[in-house]
PDB file of N, CA and C in Angstrom:
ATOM      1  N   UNK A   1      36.922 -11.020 -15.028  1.00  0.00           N
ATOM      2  CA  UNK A   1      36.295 -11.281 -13.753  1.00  0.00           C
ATOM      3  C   UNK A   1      37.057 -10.510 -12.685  1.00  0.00           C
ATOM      4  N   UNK A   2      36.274  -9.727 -12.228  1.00  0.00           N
ATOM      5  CA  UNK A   2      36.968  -9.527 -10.943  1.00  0.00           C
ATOM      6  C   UNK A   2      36.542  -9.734  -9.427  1.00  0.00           C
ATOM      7  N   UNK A   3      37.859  -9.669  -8.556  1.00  0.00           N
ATOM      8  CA  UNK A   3      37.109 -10.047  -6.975  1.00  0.00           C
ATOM      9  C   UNK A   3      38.005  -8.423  -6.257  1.00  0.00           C
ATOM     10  N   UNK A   4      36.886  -8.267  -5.251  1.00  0.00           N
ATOM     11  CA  UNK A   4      37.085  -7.048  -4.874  1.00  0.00           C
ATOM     12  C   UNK A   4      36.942  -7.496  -3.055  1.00  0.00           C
ATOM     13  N   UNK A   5      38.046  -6.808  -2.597  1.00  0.00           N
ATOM     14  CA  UNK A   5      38.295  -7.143  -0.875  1.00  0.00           C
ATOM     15  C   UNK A   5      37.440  -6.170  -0.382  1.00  0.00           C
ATOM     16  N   UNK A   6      36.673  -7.104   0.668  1.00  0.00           N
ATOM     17  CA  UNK A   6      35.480  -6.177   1.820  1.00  0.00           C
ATOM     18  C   UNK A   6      36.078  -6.124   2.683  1.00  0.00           C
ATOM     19  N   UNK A   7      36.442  -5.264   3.257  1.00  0.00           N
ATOM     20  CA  UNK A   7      36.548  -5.613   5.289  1.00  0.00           C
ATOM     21  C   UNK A   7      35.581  -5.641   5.553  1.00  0.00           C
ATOM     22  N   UNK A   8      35.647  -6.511   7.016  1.00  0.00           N
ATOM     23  CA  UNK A   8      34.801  -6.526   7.883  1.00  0.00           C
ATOM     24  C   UNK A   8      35.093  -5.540   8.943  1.00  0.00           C
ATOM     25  N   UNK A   9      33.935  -4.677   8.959  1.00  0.00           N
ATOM     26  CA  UNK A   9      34.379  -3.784  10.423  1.00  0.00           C
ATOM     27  C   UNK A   9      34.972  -4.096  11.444  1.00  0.00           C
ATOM     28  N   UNK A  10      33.904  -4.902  11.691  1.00  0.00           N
ATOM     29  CA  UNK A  10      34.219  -5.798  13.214  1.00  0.00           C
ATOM     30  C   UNK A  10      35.639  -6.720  13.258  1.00  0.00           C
ATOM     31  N   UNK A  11      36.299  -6.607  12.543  1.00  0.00           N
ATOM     32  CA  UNK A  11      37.657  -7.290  12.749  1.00  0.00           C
ATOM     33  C   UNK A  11      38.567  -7.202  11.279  1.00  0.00           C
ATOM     34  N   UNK A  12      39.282  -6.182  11.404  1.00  0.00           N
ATOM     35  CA  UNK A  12      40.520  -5.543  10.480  1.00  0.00           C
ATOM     36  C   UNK A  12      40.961  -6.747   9.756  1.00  0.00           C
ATOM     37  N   UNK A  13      41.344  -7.486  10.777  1.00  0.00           N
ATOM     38  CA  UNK A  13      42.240  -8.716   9.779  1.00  0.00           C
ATOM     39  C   UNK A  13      41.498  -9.576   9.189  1.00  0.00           C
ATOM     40  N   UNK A  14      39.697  -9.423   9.339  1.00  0.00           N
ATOM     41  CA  UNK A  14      38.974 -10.476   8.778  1.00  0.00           C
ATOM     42  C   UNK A  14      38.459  -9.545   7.139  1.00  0.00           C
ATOM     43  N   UNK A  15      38.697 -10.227   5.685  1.00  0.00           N
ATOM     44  CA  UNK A  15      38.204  -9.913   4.926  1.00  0.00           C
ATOM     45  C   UNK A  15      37.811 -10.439   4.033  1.00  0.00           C
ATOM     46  N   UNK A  16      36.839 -10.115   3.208  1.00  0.00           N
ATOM     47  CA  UNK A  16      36.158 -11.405   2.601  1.00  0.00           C
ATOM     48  C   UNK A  16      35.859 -10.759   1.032  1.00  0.00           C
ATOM     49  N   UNK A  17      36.300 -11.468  -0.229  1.00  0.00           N
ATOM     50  CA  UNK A  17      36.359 -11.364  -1.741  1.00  0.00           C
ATOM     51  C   UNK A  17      34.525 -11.053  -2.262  1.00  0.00           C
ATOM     52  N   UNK A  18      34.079 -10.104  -2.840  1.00  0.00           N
ATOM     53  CA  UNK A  18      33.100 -10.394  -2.935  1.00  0.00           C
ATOM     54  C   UNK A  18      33.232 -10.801  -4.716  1.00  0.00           C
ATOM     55  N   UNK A  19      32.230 -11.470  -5.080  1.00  0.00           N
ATOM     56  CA  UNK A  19      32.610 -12.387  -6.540  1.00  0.00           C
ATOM     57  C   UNK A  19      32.036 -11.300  -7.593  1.00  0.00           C
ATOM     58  N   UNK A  20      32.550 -10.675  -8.865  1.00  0.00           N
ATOM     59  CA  UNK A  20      32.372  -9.612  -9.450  1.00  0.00           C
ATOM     60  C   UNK A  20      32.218 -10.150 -11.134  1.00  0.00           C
ATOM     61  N   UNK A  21      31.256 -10.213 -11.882  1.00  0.00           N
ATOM     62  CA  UNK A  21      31.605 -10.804 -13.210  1.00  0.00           C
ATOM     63  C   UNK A  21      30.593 -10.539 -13.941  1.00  0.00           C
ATOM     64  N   UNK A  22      30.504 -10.155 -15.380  1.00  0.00           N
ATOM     65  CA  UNK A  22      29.746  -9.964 -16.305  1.00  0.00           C
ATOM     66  C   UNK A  22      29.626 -10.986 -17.300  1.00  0.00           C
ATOM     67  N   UNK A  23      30.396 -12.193 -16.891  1.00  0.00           N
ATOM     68  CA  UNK A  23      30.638 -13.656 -17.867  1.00  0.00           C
ATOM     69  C   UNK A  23      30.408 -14.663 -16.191  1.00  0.00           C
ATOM     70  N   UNK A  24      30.076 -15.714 -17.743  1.00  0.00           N
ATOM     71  CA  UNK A  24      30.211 -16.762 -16.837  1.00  0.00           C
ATOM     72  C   UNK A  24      31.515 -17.311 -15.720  1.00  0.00           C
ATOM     73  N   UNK A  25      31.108 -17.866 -14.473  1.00  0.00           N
ATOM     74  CA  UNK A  25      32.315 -18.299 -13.521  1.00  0.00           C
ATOM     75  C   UNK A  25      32.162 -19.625 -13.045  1.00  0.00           C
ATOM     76  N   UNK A  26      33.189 -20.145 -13.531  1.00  0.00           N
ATOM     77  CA  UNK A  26      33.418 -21.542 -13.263  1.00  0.00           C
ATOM     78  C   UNK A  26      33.800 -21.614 -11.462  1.00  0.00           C
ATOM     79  N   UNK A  27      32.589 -22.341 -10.611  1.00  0.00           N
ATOM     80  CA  UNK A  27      33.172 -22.176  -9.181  1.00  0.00           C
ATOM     81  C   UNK A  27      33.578 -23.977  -8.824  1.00  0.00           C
ATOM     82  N   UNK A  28      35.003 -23.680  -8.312  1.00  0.00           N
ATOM     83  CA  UNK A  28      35.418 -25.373  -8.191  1.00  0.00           C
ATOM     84  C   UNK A  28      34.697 -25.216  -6.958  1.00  0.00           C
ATOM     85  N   UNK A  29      35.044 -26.845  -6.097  1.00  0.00           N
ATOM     86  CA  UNK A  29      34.332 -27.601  -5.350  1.00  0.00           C
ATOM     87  C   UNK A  29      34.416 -26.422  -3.824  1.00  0.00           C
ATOM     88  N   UNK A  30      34.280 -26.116  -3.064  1.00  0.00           N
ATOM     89  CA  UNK A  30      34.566 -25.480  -2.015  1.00  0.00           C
ATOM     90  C   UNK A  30      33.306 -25.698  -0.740  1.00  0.00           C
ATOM     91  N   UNK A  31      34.532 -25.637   0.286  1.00  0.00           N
ATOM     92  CA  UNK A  31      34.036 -25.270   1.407  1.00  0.00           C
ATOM     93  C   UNK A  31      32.930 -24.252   1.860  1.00  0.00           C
ATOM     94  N   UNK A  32      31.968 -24.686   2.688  1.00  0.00           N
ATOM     95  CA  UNK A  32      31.095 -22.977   2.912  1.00  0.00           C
ATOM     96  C   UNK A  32      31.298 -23.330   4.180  1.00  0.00           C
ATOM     97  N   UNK A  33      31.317 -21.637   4.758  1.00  0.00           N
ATOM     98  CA  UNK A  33      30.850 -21.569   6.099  1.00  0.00           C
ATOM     99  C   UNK A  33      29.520 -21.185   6.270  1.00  0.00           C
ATOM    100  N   UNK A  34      28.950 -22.240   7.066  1.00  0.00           N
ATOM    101  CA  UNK A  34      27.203 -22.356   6.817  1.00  0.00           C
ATOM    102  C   UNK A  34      26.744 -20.972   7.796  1.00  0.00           C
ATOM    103  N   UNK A  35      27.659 -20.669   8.563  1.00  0.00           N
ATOM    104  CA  UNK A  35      27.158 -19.295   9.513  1.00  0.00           C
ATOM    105  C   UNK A  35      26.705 -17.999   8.649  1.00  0.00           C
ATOM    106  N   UNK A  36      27.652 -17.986   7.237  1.00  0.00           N
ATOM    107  CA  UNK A  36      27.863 -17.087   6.613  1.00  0.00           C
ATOM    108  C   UNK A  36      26.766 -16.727   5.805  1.00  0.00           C
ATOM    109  N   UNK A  37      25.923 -18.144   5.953  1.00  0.00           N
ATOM    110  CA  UNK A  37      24.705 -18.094   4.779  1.00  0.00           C
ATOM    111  C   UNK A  37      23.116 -17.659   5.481  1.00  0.00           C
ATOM    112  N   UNK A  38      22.796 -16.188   4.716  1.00  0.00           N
ATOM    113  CA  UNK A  38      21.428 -15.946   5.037  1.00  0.00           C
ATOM    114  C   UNK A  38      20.806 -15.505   3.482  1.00  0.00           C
ATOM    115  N   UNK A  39      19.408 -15.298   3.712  1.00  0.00           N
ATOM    116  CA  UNK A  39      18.058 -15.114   3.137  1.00  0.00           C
ATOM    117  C   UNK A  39      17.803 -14.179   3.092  1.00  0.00           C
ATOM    118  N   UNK A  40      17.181 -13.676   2.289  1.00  0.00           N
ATOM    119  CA  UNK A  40      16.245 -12.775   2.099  1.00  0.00           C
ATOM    120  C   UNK A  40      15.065 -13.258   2.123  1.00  0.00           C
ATOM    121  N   UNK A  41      14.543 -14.391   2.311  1.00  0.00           N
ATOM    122  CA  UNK A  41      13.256 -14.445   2.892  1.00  0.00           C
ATOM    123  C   UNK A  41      13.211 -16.577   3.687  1.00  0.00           C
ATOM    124  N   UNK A  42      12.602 -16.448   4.284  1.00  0.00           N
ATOM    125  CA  UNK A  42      12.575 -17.237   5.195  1.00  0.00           C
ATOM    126  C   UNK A  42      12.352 -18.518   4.542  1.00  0.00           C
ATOM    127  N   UNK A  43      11.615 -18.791   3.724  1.00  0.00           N
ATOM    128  CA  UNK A  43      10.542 -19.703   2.847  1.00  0.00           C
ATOM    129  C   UNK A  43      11.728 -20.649   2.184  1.00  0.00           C
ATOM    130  N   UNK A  44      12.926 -19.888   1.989  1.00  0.00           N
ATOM    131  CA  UNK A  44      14.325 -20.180   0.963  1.00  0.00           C
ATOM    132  C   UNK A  44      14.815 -21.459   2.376  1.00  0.00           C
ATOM    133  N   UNK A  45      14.952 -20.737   3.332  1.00  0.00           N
ATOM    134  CA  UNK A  45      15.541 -21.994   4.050  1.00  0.00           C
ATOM    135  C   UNK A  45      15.497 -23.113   3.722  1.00  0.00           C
ATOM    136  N   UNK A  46      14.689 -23.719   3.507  1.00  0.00           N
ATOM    137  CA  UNK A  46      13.717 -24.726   3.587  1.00  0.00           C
ATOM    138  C   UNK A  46      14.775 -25.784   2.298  1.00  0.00           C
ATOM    139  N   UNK A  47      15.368 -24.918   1.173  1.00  0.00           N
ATOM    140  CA  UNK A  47      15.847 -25.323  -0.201  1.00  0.00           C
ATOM    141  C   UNK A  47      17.421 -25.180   0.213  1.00  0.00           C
ATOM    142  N   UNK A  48      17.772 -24.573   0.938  1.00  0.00           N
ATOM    143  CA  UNK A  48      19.323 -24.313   0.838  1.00  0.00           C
ATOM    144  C   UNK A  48      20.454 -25.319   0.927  1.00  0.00           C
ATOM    145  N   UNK A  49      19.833 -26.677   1.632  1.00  0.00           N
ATOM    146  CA  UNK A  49      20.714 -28.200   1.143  1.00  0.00           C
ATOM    147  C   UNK A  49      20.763 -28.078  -0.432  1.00  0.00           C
ATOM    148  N   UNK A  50      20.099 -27.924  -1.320  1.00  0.00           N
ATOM    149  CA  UNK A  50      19.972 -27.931  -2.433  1.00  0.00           C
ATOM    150  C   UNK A  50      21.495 -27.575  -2.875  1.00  0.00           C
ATOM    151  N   UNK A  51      21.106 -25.989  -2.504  1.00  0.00           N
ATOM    152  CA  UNK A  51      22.659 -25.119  -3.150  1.00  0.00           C
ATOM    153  C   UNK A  51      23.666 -26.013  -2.689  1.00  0.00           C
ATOM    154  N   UNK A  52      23.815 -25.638  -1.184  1.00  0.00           N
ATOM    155  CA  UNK A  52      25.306 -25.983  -0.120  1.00  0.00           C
ATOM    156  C   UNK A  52      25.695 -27.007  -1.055  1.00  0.00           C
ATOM    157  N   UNK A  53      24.843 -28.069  -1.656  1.00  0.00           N
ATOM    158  CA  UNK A  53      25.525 -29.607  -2.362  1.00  0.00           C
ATOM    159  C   UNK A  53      26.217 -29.354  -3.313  1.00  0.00           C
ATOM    160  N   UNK A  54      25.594 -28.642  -4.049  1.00  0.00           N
ATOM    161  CA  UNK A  54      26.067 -27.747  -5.872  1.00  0.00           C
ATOM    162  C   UNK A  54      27.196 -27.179  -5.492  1.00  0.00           C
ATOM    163  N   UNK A  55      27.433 -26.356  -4.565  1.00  0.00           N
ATOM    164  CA  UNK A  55      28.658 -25.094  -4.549  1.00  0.00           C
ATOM    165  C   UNK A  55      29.687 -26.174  -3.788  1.00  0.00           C
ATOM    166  N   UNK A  56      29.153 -27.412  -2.989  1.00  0.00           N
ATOM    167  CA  UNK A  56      30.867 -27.836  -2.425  1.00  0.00           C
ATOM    168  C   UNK A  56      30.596 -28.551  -3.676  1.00  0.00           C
ATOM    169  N   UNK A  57      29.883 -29.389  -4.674  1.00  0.00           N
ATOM    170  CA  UNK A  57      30.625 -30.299  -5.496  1.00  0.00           C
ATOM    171  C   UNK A  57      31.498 -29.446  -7.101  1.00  0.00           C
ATOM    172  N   UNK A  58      31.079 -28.221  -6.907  1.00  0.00           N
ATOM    173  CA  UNK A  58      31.498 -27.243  -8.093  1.00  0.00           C
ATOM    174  C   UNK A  58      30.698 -26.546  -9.186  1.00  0.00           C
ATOM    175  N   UNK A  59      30.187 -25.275  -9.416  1.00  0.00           N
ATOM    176  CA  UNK A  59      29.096 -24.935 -10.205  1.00  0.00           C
ATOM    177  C   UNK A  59      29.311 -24.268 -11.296  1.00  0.00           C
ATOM    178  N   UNK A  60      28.756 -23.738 -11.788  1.00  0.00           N
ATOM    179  CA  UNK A  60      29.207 -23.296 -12.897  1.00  0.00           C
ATOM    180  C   UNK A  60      27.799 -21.682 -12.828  1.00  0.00           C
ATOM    181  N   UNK A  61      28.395 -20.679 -12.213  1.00  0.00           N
ATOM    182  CA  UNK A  61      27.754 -19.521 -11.974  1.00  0.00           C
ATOM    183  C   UNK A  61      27.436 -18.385 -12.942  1.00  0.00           C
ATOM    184  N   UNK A  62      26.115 -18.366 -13.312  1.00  0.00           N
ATOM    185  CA  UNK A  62      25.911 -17.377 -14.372  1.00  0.00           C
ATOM    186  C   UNK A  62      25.572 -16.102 -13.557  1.00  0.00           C
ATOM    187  N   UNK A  63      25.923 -14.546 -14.645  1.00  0.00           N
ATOM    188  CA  UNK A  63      25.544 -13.721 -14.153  1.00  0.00           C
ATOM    189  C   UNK A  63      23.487 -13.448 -14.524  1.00  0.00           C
ATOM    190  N   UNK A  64      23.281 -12.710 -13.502  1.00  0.00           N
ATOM    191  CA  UNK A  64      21.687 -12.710 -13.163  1.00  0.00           C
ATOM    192  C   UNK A  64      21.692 -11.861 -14.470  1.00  0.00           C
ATOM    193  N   UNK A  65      20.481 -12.599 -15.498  1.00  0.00           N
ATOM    194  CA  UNK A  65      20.371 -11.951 -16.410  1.00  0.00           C
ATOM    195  C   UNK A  65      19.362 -10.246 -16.058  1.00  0.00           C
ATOM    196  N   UNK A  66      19.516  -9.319 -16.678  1.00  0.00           N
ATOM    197  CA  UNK A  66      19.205  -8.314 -17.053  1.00  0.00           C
ATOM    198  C   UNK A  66      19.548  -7.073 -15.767  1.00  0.00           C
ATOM    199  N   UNK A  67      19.602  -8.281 -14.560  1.00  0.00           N
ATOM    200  CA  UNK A  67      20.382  -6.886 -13.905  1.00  0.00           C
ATOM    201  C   UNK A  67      21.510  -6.489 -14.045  1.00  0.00           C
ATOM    202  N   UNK A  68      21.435  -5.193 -13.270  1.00  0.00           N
ATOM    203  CA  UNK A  68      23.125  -4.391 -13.761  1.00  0.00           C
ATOM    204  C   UNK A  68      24.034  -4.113 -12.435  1.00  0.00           C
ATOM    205  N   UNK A  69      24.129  -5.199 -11.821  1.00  0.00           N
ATOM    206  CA  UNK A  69      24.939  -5.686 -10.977  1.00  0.00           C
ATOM    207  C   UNK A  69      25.907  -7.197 -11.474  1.00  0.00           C
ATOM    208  N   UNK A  70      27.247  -6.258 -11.456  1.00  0.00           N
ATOM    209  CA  UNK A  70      28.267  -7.686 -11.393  1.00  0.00           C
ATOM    210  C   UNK A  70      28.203  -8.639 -10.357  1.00  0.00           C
ATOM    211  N   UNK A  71      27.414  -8.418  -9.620  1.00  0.00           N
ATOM    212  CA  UNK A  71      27.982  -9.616  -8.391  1.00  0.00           C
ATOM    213  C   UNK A  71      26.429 -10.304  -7.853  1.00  0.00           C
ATOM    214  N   UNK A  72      25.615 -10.165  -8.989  1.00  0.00           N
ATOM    215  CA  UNK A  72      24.708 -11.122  -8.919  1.00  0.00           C
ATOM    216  C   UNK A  72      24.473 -12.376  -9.643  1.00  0.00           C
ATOM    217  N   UNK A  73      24.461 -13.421  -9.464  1.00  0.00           N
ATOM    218  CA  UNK A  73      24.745 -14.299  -9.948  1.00  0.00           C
ATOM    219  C   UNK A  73      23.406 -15.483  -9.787  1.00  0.00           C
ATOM    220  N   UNK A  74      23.085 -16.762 -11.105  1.00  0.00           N
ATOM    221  CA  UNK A  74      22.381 -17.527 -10.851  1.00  0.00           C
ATOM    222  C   UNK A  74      22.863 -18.640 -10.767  1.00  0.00           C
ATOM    223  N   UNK A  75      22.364 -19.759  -9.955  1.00  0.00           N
ATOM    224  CA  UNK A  75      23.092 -20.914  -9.896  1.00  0.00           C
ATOM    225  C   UNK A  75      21.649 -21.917  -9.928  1.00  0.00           C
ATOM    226  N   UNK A  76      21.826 -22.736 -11.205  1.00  0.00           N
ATOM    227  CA  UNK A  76      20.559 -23.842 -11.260  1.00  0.00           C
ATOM    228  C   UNK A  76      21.094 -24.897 -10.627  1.00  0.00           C
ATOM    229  N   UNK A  77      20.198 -25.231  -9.770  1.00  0.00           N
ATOM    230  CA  UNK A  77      20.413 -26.779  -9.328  1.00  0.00           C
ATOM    231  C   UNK A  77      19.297 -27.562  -9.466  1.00  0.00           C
ATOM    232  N   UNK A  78      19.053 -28.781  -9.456  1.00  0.00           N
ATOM    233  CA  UNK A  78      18.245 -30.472  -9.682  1.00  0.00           C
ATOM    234  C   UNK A  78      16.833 -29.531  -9.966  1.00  0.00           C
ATOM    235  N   UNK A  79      16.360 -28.880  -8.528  1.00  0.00           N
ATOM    236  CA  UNK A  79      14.794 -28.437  -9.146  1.00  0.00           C
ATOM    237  C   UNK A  79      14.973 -27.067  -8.952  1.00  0.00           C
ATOM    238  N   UNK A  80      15.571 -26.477  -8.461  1.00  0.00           N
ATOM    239  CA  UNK A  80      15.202 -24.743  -8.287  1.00  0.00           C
ATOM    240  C   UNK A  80      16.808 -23.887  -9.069  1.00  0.00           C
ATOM    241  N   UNK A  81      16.218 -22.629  -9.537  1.00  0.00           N
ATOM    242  CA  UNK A  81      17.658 -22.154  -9.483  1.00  0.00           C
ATOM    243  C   UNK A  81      17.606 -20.660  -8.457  1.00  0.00           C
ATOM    244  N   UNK A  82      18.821 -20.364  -7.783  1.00  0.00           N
ATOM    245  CA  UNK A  82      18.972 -19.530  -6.660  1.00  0.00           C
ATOM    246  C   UNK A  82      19.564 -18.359  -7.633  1.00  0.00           C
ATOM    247  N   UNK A  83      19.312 -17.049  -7.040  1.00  0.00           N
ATOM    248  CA  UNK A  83      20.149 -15.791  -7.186  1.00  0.00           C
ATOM    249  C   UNK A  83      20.429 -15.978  -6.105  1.00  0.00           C
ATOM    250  N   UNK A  84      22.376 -15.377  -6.163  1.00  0.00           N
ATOM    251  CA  UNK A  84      22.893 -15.292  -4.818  1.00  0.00           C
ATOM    252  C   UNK A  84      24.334 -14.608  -5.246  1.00  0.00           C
ATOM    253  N   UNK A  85      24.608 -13.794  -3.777  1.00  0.00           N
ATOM    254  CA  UNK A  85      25.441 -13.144  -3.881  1.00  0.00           C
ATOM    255  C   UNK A  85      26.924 -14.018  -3.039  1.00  0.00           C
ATOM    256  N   UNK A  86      28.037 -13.971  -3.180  1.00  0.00           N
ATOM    257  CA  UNK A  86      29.223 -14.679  -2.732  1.00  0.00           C
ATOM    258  C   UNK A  86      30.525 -14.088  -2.474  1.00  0.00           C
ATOM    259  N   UNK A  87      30.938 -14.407  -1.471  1.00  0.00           N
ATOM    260  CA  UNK A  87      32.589 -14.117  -0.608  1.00  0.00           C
ATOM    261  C   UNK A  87      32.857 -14.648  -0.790  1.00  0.00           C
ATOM    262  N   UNK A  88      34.349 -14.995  -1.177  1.00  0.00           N
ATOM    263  CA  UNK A  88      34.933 -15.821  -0.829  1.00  0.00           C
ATOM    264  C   UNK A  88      36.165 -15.469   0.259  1.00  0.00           C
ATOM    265  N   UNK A  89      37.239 -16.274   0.628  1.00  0.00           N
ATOM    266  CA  UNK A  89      38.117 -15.579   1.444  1.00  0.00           C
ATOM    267  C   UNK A  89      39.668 -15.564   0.473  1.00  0.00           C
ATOM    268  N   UNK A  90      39.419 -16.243  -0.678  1.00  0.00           N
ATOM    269  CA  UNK A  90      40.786 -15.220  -1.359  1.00  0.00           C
ATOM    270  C   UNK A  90      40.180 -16.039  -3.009  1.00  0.00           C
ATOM    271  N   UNK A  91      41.398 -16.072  -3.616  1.00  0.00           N
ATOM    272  CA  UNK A  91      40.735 -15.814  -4.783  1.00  0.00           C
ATOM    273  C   UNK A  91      40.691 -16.788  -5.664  1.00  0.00           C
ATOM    274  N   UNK A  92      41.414 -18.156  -4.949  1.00  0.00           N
ATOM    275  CA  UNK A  92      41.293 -19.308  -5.176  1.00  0.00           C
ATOM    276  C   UNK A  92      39.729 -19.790  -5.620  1.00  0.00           C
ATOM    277  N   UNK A  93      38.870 -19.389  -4.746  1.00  0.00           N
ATOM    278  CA  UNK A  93      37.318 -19.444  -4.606  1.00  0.00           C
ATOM    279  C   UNK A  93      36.636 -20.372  -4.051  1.00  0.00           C
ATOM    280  N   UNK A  94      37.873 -21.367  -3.342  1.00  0.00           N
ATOM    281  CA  UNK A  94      37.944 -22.836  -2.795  1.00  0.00           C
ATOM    282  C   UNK A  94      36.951 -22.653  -1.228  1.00  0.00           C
ATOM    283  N   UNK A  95      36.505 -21.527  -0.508  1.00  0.00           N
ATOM    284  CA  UNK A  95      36.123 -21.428   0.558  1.00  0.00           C
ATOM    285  C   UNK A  95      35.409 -20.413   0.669  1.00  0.00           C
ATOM    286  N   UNK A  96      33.924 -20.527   0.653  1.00  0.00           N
ATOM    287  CA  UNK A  96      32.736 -19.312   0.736  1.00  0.00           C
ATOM    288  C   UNK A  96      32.566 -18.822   2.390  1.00  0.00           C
ATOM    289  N   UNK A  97      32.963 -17.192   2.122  1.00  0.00           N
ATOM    290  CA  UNK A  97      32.641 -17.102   3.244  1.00  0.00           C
ATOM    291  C   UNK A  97      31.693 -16.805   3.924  1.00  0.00           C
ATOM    292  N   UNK A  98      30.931 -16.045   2.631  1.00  0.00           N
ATOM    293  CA  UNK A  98      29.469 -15.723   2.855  1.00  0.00           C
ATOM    294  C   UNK A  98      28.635 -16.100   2.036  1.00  0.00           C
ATOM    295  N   UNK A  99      27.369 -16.438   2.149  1.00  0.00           N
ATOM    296  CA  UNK A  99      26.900 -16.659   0.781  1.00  0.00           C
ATOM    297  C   UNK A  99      25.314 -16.003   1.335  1.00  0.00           C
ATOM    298  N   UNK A 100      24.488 -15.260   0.092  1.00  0.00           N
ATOM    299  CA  UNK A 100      23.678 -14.618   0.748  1.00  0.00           C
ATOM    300  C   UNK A 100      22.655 -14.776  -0.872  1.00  0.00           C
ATOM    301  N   UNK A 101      21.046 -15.450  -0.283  1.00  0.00           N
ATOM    302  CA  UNK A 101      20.643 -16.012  -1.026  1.00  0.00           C
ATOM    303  C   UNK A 101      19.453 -15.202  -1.615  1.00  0.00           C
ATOM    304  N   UNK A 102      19.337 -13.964  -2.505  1.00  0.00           N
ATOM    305  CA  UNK A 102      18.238 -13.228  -3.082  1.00  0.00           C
ATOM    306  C   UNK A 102      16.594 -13.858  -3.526  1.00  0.00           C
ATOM    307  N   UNK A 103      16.970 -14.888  -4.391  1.00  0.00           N
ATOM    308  CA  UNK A 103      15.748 -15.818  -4.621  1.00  0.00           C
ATOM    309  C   UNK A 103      16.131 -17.004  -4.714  1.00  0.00           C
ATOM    310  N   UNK A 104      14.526 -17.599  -4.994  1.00  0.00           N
ATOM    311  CA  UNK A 104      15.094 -19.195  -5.192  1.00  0.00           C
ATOM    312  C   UNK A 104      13.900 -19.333  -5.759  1.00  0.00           C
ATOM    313  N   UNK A 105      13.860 -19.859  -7.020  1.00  0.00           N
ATOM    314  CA  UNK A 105      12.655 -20.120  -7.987  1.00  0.00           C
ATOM    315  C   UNK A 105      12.606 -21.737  -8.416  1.00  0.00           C
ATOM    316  N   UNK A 106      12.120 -22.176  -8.543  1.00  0.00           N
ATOM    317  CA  UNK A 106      11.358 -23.692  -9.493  1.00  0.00           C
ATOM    318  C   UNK A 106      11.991 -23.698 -10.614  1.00  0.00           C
ATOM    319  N   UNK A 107      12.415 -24.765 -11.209  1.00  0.00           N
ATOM    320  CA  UNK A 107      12.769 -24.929 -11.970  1.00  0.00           C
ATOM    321  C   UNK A 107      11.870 -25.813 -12.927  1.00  0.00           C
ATOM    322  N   UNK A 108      11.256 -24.926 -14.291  1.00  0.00           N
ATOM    323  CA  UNK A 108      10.456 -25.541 -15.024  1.00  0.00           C
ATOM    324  C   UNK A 108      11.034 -25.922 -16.499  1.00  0.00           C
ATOM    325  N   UNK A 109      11.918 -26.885 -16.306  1.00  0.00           N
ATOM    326  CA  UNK A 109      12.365 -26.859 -18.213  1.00  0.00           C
ATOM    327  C   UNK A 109      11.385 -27.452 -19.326  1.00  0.00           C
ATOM    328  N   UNK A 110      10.494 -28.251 -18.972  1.00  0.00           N
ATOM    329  CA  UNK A 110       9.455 -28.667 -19.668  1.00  0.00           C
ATOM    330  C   UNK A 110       8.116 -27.679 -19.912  1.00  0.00           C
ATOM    331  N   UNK A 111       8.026 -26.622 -19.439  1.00  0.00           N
ATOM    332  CA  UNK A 111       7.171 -25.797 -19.204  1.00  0.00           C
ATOM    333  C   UNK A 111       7.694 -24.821 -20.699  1.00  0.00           C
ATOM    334  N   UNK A 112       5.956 -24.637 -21.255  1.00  0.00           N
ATOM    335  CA  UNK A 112       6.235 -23.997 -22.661  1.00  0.00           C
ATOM    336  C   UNK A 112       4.993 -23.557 -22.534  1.00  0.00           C
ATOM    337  N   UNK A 113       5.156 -22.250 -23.166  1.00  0.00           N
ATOM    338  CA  UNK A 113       3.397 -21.271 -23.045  1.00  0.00           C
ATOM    339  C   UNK A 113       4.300 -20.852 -24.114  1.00  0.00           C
ATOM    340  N   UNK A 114       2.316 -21.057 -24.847  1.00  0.00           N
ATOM    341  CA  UNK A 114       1.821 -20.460 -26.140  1.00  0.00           C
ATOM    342  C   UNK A 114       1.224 -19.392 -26.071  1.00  0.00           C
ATOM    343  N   UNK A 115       1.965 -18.211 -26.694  1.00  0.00           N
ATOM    344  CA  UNK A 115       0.998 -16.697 -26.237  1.00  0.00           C
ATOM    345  C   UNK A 115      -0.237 -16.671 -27.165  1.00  0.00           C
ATOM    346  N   UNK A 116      -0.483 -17.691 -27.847  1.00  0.00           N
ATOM    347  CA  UNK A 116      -1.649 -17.855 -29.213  1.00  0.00           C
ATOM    348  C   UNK A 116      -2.924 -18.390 -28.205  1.00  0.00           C
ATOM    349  N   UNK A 117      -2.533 -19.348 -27.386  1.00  0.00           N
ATOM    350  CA  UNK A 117      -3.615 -19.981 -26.537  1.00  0.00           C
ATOM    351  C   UNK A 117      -4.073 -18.818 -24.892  1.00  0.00           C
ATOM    352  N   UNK A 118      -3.599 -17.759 -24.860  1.00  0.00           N
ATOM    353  CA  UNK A 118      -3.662 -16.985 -23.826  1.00  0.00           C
ATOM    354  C   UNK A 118      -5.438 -16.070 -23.737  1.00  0.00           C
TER     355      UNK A 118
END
C-alpha cells in the first residue's frame, strides 16, 4: 500500500496523503473534514450521511474493481456502495482530509438475473 504527499498550492505547509492500493485497506475509525467532501454529481448528496457514518466508525476499503487506478476505491455501506477517492493528513489514516465521491450505486445483494430468461 502506498500513500503519496499532495501539496496544496494554496498553502505550502498544508498537505494531504492521497490513499494508493491494489489490495484491500483496512480504514480505522477517523475523523472527516466535512468541507473536504465533494461530488461528482449532485444526486450523491442526498446519501453521503451514509458514508461519513462507515468511514468515522471504520471500513474496510476495496480497490474499484477493473479500473487501473490505485487510488480508487469502493466502500459498501447498509444500502448503497460509493466509489471514492481519499486524503488523509498523514498516514495513520485516523483523519480524512478530503474525501471525493465518484459514484454511489444501490446496493442489490438479493438481486440474481438469469441470462436463460432474457
Amino acid at each position: 500500500m502506498a500513500i503519496h504527499k499532495k501539496r496544496d498550492v494554496s498553502s505550502p505547509a498544508a498537505a494531504r496523503l492521497l490513499l494508493e492500493s491494489t489490495e484491500p485497506v483496512e480504514l480505522p475509525p477517523a475523523e472527516i473534514d466535512e468541507e473536504g467532501v465533494s461530488v461528482e454529481r449532485e444526486e450523491f448528496k442526498s446519501h453521503l450521511s451514509e458514508l461519513l457514518d462507515v468511514l468515522r466508525g471504520g471500513v474496510m476499503a476495496e480497490p474499484a474493481p477493473i479500473v487501473q487506478s490505485d487510488s480508487l476505491f469502493v466502500i459498501n455501506c447498509a444500502s448503497r456502495s460509493f466509489w471514492v477517492r481519499l486524503w488523509h493528513t498523514d498516514s495513520s489514516r485516523t483523519r480524512v482530509s478530503r474525501l471525493h465521491v465518484l459514484s454511489c450505486l444501490p446496493l442489490t445483494p438479493k438481486l440474481k438475473i438469469n441470462p436463460g430468461n432474457l
